[in-house]
N, C-alpha and C. Protein backbone atom coordinates (compact mmCIF):
# COMPACT_ATOMS: atom_id res chain seq x y z
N UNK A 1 206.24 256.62 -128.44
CA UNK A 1 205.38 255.91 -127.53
C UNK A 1 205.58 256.51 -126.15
N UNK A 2 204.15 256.98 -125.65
CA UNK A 2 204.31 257.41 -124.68
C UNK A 2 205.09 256.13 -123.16
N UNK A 3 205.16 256.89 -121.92
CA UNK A 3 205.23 255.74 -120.79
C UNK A 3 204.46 255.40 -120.15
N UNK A 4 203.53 255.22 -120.59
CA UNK A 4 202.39 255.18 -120.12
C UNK A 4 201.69 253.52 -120.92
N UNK A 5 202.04 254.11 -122.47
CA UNK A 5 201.70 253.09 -123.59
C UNK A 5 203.21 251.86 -123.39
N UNK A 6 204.33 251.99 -122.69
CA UNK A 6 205.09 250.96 -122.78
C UNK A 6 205.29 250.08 -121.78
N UNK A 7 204.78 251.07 -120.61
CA UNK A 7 204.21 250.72 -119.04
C UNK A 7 203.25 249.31 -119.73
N UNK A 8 202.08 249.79 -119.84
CA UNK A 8 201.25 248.70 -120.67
C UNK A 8 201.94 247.82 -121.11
N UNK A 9 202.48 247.95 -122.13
CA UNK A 9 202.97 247.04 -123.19
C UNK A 9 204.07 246.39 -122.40
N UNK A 10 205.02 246.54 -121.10
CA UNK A 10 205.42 245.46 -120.78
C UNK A 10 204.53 244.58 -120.24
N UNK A 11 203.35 245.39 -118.99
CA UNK A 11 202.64 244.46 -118.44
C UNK A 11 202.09 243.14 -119.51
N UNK A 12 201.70 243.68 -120.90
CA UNK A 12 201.17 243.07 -121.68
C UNK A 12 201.77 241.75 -121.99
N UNK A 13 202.94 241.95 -121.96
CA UNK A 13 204.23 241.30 -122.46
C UNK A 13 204.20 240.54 -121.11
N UNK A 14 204.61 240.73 -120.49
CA UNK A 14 204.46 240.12 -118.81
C UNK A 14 203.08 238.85 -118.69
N UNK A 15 201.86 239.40 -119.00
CA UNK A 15 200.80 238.93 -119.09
C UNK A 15 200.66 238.07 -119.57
N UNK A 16 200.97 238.44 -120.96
CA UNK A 16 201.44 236.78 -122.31
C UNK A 16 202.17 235.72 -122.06
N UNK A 17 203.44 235.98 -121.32
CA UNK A 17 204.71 235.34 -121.41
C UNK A 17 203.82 234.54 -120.21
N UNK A 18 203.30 234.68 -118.89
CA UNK A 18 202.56 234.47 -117.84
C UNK A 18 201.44 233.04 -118.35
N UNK A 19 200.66 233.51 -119.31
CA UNK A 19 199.67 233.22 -119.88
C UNK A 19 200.41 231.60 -120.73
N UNK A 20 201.17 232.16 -121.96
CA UNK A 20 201.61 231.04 -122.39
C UNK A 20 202.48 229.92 -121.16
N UNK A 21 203.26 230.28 -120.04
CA UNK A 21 203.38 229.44 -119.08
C UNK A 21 202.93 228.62 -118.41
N UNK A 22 201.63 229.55 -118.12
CA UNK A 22 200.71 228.30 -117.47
C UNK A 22 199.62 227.46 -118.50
N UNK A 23 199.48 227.99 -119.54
CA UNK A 23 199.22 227.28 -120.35
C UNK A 23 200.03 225.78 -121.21
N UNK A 24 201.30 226.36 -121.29
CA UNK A 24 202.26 225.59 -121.19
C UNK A 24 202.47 224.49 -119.80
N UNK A 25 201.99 225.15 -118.93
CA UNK A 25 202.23 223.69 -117.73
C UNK A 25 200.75 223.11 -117.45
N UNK A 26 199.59 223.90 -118.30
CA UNK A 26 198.93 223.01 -118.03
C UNK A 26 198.30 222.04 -119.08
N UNK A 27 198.83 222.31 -120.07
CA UNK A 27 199.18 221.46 -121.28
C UNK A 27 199.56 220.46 -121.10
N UNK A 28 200.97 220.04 -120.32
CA UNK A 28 201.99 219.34 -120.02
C UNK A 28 201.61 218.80 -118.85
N UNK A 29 200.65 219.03 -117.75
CA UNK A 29 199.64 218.48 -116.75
C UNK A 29 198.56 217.49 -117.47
N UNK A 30 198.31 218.14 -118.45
CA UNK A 30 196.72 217.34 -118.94
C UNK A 30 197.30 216.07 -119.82
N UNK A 31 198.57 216.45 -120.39
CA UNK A 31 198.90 215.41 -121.54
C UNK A 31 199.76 214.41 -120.13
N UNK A 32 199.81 214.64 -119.04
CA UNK A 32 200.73 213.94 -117.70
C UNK A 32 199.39 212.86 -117.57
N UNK A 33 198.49 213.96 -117.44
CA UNK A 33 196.86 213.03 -117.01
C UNK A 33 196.47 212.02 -117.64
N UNK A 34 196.49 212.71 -118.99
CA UNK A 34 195.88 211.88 -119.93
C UNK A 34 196.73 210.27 -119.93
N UNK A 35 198.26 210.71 -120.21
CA UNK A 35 199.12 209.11 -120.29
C UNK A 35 198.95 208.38 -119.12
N UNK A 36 198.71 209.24 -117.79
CA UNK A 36 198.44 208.13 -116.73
C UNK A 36 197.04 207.57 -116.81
N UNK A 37 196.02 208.09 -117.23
CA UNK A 37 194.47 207.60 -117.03
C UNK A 37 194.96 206.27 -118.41
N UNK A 38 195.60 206.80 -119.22
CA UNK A 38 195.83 205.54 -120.54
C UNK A 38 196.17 204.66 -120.01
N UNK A 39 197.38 204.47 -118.99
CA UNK A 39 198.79 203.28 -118.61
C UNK A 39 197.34 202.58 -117.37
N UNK A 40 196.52 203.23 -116.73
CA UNK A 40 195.54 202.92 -115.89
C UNK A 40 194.76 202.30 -116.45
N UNK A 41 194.26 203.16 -117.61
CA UNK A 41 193.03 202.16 -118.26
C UNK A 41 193.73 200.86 -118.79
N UNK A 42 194.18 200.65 -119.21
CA UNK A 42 195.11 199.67 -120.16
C UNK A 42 195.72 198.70 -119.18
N UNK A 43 196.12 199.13 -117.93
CA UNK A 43 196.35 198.11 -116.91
C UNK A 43 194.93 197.67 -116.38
N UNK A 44 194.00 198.56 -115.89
CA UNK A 44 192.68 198.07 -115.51
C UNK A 44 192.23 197.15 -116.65
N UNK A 45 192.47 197.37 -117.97
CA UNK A 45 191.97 196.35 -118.79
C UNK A 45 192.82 195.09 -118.72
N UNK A 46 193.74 195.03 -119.34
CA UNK A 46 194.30 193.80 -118.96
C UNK A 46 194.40 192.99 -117.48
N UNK A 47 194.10 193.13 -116.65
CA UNK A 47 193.92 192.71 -115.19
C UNK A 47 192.56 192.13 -115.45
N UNK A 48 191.37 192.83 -115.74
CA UNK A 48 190.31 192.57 -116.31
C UNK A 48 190.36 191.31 -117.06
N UNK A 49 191.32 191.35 -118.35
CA UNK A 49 191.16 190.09 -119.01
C UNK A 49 191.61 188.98 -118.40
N UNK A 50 192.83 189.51 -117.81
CA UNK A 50 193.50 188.21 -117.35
C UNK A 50 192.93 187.77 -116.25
N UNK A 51 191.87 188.37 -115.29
CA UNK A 51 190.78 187.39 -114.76
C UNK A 51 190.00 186.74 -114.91
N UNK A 52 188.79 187.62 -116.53
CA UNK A 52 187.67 187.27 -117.05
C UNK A 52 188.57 185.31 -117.61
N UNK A 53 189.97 185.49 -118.26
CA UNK A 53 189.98 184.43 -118.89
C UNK A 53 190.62 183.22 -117.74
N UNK A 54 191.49 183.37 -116.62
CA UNK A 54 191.28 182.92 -115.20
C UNK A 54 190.15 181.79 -114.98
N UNK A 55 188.97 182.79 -114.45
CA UNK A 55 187.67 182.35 -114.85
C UNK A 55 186.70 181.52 -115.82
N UNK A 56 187.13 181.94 -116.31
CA UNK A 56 186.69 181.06 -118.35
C UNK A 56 187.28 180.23 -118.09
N UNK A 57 189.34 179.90 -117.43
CA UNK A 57 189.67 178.12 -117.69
C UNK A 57 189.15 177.46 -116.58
N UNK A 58 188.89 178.29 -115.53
CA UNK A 58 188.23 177.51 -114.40
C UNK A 58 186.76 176.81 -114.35
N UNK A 59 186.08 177.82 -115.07
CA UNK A 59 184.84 177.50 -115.58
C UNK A 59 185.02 176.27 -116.39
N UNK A 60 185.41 176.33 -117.43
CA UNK A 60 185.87 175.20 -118.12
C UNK A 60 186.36 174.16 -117.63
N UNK A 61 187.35 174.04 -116.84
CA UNK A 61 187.62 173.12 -116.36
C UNK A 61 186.56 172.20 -115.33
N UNK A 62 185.91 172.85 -115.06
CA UNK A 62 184.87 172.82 -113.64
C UNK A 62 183.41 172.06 -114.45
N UNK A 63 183.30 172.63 -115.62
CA UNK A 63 182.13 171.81 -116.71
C UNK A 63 182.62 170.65 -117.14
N UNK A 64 184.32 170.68 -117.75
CA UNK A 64 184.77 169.00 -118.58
C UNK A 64 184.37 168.10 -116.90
N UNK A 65 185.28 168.66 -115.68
CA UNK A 65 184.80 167.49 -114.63
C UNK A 65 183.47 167.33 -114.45
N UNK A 66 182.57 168.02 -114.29
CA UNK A 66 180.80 167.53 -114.04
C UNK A 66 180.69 167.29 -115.33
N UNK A 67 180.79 166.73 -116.53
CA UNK A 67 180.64 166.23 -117.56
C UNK A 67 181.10 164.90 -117.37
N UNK A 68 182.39 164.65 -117.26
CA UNK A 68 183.25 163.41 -117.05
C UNK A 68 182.52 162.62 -115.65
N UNK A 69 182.22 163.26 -115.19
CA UNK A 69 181.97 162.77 -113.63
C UNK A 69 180.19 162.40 -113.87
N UNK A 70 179.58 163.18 -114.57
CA UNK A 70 178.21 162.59 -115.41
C UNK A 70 178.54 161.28 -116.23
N UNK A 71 178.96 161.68 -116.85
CA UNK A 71 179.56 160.40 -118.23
C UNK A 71 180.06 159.10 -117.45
N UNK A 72 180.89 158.83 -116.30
CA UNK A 72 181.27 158.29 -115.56
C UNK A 72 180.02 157.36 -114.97
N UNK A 73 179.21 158.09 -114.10
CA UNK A 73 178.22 157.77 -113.17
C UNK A 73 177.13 156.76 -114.32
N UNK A 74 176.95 157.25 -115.77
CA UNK A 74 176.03 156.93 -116.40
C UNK A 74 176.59 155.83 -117.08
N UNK A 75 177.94 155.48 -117.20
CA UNK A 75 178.14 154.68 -117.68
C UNK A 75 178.47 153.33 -116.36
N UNK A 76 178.76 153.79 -115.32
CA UNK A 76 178.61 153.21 -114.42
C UNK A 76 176.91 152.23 -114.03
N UNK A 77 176.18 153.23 -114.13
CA UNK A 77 174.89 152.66 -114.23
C UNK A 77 174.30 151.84 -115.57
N UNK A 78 175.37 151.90 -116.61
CA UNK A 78 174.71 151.31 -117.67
C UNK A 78 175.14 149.67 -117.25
N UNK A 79 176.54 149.37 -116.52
CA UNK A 79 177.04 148.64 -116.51
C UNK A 79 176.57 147.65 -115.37
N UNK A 80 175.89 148.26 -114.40
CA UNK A 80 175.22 147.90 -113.43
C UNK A 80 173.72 147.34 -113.79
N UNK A 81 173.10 147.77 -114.95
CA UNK A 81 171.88 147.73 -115.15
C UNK A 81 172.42 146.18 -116.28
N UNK A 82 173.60 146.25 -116.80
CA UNK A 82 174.01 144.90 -117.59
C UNK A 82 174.41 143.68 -116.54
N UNK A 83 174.57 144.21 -115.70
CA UNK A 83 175.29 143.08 -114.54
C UNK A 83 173.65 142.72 -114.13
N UNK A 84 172.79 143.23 -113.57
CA UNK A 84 171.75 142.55 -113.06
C UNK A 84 171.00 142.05 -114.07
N UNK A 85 171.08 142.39 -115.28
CA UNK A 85 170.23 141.97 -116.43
C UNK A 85 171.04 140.37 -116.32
N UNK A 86 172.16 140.36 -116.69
CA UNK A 86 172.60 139.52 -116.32
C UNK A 86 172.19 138.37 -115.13
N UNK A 87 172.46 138.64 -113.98
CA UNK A 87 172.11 138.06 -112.68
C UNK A 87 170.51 137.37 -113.18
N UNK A 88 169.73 138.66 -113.85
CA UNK A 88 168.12 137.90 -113.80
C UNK A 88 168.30 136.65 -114.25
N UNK A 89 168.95 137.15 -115.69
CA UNK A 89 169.25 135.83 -117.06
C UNK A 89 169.38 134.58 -116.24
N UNK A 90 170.67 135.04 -115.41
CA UNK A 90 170.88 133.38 -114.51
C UNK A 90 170.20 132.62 -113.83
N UNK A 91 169.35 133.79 -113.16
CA UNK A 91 168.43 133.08 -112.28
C UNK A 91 166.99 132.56 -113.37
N UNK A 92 166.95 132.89 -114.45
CA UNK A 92 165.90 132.54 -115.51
C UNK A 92 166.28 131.26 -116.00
N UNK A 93 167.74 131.21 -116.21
CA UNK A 93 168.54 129.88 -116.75
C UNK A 93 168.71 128.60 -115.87
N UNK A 94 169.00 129.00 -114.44
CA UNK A 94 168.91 128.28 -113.42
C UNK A 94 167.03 126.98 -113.45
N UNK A 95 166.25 128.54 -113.20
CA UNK A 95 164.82 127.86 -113.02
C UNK A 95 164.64 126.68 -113.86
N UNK A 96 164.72 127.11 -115.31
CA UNK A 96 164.20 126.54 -116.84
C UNK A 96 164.87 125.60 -116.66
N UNK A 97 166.16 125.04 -116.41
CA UNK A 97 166.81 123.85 -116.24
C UNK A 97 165.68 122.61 -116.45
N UNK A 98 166.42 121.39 -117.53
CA UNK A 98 165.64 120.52 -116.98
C UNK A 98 165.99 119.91 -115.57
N UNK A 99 164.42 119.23 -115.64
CA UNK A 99 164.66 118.75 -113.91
C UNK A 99 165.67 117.84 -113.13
N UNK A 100 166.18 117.05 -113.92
CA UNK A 100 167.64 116.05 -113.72
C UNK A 100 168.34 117.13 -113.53
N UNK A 101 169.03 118.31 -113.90
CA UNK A 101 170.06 119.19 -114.05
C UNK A 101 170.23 120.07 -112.59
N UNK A 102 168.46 120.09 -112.56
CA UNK A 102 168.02 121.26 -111.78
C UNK A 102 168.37 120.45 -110.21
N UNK A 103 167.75 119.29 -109.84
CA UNK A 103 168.16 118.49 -108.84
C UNK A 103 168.87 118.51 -108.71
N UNK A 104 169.80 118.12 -109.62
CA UNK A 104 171.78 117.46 -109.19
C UNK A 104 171.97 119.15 -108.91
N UNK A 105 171.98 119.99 -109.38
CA UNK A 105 172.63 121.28 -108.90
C UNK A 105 172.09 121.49 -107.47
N UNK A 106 171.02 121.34 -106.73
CA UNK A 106 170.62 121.39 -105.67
C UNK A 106 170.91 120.67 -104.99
N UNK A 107 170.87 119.45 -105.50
CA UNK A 107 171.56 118.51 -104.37
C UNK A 107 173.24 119.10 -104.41
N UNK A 108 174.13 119.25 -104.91
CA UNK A 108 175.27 119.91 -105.05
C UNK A 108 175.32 121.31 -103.69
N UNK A 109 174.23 122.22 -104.19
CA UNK A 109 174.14 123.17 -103.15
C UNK A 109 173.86 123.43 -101.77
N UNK A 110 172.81 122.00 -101.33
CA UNK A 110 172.55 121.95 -100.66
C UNK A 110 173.61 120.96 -99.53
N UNK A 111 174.42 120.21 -100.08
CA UNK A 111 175.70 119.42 -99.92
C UNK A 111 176.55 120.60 -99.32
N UNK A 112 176.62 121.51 -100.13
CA UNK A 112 177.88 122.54 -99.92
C UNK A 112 177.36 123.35 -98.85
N UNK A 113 175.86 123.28 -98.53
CA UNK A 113 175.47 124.26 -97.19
C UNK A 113 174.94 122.94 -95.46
N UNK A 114 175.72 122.13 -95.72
CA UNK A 114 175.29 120.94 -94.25
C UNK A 114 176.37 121.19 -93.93
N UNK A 115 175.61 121.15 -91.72
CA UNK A 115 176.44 121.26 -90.99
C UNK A 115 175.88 120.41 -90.03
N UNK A 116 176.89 120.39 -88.81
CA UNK A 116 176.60 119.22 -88.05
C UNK A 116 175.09 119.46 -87.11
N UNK A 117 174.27 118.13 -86.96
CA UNK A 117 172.74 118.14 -86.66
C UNK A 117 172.33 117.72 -87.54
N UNK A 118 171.09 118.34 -87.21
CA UNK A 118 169.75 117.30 -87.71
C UNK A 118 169.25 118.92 -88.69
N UNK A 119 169.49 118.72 -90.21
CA UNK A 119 168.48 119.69 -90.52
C UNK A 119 167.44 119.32 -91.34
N UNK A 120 166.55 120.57 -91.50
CA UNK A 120 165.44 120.30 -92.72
C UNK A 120 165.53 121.14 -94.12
N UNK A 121 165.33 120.52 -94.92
CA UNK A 121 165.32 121.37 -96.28
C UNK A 121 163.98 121.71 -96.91
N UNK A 122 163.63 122.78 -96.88
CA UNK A 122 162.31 123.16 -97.61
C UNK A 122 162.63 123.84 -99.02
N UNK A 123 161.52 122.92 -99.60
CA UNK A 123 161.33 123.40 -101.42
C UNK A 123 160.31 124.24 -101.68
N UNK A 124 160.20 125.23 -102.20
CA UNK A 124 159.23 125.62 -103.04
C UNK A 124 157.96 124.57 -103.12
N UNK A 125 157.27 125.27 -103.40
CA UNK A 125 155.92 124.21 -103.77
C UNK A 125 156.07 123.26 -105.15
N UNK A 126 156.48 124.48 -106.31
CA UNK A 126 156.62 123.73 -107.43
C UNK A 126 157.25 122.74 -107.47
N UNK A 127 158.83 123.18 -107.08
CA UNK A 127 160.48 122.36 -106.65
C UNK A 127 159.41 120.96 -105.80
N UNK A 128 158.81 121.17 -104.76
CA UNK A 128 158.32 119.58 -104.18
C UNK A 128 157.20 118.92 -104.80
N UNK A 129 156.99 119.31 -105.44
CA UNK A 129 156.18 118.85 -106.25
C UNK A 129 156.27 118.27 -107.41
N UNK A 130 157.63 118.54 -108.06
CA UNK A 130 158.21 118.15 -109.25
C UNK A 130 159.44 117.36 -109.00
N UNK A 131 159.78 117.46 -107.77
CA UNK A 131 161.50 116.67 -107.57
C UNK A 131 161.42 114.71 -107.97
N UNK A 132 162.16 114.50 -107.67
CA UNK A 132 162.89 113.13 -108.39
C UNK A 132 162.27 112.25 -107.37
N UNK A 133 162.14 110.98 -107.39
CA UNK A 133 161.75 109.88 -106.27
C UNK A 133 162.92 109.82 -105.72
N UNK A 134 164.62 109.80 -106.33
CA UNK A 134 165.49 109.46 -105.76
C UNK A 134 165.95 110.77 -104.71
N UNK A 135 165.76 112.12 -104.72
CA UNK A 135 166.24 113.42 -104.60
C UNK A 135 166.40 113.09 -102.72
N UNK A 136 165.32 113.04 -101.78
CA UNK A 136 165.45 112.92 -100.80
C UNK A 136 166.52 111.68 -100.31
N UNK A 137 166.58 110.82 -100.65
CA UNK A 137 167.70 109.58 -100.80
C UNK A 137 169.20 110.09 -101.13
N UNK A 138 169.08 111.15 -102.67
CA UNK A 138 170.31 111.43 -102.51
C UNK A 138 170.74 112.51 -101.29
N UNK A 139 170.23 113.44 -100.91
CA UNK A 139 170.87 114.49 -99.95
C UNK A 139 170.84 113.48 -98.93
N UNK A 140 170.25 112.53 -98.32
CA UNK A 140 170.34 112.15 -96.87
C UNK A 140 172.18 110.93 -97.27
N UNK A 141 171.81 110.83 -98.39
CA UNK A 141 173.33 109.81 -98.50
C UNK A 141 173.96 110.94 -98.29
N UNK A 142 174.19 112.14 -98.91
CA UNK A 142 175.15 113.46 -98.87
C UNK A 142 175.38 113.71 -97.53
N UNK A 143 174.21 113.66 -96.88
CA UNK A 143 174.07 114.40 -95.55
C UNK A 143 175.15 113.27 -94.50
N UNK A 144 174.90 112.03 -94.76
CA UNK A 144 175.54 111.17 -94.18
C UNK A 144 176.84 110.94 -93.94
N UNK A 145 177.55 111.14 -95.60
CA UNK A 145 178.92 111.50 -95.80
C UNK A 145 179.49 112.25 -95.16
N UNK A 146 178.55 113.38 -95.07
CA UNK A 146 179.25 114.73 -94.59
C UNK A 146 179.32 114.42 -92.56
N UNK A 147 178.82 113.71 -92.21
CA UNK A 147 178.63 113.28 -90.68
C UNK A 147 177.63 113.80 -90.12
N UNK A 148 176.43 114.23 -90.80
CA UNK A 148 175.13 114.70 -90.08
C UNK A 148 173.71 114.37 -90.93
N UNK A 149 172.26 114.78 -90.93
CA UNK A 149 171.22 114.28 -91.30
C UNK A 149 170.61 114.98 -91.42
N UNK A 150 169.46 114.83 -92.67
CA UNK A 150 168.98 116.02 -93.13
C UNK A 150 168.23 115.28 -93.96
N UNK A 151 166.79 116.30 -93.90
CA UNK A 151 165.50 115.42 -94.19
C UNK A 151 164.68 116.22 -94.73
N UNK A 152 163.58 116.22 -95.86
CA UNK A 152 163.04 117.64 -96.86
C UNK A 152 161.62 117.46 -96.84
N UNK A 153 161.75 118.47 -96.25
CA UNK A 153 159.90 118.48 -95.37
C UNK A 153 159.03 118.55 -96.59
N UNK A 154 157.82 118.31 -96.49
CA UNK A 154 156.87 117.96 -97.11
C UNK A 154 155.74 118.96 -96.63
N UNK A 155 156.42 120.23 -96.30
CA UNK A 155 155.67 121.49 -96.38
C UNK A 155 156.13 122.57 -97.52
N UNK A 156 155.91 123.38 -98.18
CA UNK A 156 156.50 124.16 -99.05
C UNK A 156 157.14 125.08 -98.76
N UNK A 157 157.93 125.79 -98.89
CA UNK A 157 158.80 127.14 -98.30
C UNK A 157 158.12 128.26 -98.99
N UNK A 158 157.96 129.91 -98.64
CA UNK A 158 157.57 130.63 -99.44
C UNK A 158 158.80 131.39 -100.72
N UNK A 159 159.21 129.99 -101.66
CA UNK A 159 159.89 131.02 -102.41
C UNK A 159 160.22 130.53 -103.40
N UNK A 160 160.42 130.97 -104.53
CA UNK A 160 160.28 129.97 -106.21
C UNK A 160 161.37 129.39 -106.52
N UNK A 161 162.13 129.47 -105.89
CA UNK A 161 163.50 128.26 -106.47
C UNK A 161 164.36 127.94 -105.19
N UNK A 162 165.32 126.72 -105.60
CA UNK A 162 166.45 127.18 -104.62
C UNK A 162 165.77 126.05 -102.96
N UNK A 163 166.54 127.07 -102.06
CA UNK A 163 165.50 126.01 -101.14
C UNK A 163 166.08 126.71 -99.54
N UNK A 164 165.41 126.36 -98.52
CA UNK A 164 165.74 126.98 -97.39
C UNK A 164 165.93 125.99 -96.64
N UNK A 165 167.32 126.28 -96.02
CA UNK A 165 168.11 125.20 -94.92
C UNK A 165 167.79 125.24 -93.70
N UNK A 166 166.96 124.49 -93.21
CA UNK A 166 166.91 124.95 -91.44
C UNK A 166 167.66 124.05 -90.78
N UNK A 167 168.00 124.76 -89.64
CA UNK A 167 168.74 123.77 -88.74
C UNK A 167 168.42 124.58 -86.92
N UNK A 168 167.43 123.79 -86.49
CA UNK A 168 166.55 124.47 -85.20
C UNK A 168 166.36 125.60 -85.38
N UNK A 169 166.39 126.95 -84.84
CA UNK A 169 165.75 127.74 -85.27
C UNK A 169 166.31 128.81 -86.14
N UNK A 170 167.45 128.24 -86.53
CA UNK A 170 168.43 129.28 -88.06
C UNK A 170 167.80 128.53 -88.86
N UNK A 171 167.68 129.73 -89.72
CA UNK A 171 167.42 129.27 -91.41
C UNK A 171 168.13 129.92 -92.41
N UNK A 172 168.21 129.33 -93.56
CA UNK A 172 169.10 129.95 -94.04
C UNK A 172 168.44 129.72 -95.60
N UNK A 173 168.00 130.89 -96.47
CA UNK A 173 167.26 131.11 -97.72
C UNK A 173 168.51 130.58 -98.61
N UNK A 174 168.21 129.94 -99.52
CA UNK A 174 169.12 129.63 -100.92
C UNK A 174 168.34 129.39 -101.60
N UNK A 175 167.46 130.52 -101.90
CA UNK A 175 166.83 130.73 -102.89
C UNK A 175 167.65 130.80 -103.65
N UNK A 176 167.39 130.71 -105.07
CA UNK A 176 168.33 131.42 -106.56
C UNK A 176 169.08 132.55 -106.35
N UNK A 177 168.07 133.76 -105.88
CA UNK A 177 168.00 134.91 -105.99
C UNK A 177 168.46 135.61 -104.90
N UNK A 178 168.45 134.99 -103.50
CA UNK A 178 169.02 135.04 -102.17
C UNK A 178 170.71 134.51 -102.49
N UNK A 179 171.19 133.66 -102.71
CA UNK A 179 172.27 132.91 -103.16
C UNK A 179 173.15 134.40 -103.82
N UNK A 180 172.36 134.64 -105.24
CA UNK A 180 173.24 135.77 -105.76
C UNK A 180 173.21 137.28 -105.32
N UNK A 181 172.24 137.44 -104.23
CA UNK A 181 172.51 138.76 -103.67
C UNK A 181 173.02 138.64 -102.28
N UNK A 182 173.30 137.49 -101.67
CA UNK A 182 174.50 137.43 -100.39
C UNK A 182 175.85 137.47 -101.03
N UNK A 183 175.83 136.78 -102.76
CA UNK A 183 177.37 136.91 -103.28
C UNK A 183 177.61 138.08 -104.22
N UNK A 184 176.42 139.25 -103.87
CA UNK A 184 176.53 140.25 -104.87
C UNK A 184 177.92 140.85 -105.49
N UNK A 185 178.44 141.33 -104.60
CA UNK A 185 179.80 142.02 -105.12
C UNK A 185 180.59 140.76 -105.87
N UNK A 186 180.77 139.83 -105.32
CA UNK A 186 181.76 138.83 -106.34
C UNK A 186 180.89 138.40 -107.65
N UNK A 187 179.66 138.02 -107.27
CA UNK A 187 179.18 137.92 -108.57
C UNK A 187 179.20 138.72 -109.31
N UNK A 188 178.89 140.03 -108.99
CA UNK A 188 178.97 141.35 -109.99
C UNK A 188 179.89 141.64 -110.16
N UNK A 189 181.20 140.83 -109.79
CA UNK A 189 182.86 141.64 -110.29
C UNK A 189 182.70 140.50 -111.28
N UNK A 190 182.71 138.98 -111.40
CA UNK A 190 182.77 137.96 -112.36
C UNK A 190 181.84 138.40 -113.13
N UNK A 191 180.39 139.31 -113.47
CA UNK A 191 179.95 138.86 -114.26
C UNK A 191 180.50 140.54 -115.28
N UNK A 192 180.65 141.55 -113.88
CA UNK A 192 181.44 142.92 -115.01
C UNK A 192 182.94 141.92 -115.97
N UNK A 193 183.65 141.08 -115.59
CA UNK A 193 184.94 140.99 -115.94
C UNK A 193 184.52 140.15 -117.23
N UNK A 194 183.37 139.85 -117.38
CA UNK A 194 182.49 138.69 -118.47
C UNK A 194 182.46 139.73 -119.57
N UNK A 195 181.42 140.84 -118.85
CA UNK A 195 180.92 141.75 -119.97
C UNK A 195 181.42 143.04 -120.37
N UNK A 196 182.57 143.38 -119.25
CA UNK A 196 183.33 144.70 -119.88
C UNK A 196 184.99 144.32 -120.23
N UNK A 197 185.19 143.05 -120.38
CA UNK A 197 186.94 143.09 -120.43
C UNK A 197 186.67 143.41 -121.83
């Protein structure tokens, strides 16, 4: 072999050994790359999940409360819509009364609303029109007891039951229906504790 041909043949040799090196480091670069883009992807994924599902219990959680808090409100309103169904009933039960029943309870109410003076009691049209011969006799004995006087005009009031107390220029509605919506909240706690215990 000439020196010429071994001249070559080291460069050659030189060249290879060169060649497989950097091939060798860039082998060992790409497979460096590759495990970090993996440990990356694989962390980017799990970070990923563990937000997407984050999200999902929050979501969830966030639907059972506007569910519960629906369910709540509606049953709230069912119970409200039973309480005044209620309230009507009473005031339906009240009216229908026979008329002995219906008096003595008025005279009763109207007892429990005198104060000192001179007042007037107005009835309904029907209510004066249907009351007792004794009815004015009994409230003025009531009225008497109590240390004042009170006398039931023989004009009608505008309102279907019950009756309106004047005393100079206060008045005061006791209607049926006036009666149970000045005592709304207590009536509607006695009549929920009736129908939901």
């Amino acid at each position: 072999m000439s020196g010429l041909d071994e001249i070559i043949n080291i460069i050659s040799t030189q060249q290879k050994e060169n060649e497989d090196r950097l091939m060798s480091s860039a082998a060992s670069k790409v497979s460096a790359i590759n495990k970090q883009a993996a440990a990356d992807a694989e962390k980017a994924y799990s970070d990923y999940i563990k937000k997407a599902a984050e999200s999902a219990a929050r979501d969830y959680e966030n639907s059972c409360n506007s569910v519960d808090a629906a369910m709540k409100r509606r049953i709230l309103e069912f119970k409200v819509a039973q309480i005044d169904r209620a309230i009507d009933n009473t005031v339906k039960k009240l009216v229908s009364l026979p008329a002995e029943e219906y008096f003595s309870m008025l005279t009763r109410l109207i007892t429990s609303k005198l104060r000192s003076g001179e007042g007037t009691v107005w009835l309904g049209s029907r209510d004066l029109a249907r009351q007792p011969s004794d009815f004015a006799e009994n409230i003025s004995r009531a009225a008497a007891e109590a240390g004042c006087t009170v006398r039931i005009s023989g004009k009608p009031a505008d309102i279907p039951d019950g009756f309106v107390l004047q005393y100079g220029n206060i008045s005061e509605n006791c209607s049926f229906r006036a009666v149970l919506e000045a005592e709304r909240d207590a009536v509607r706690d006695t009549a929920a504790r009736e129908l939901f215990r």
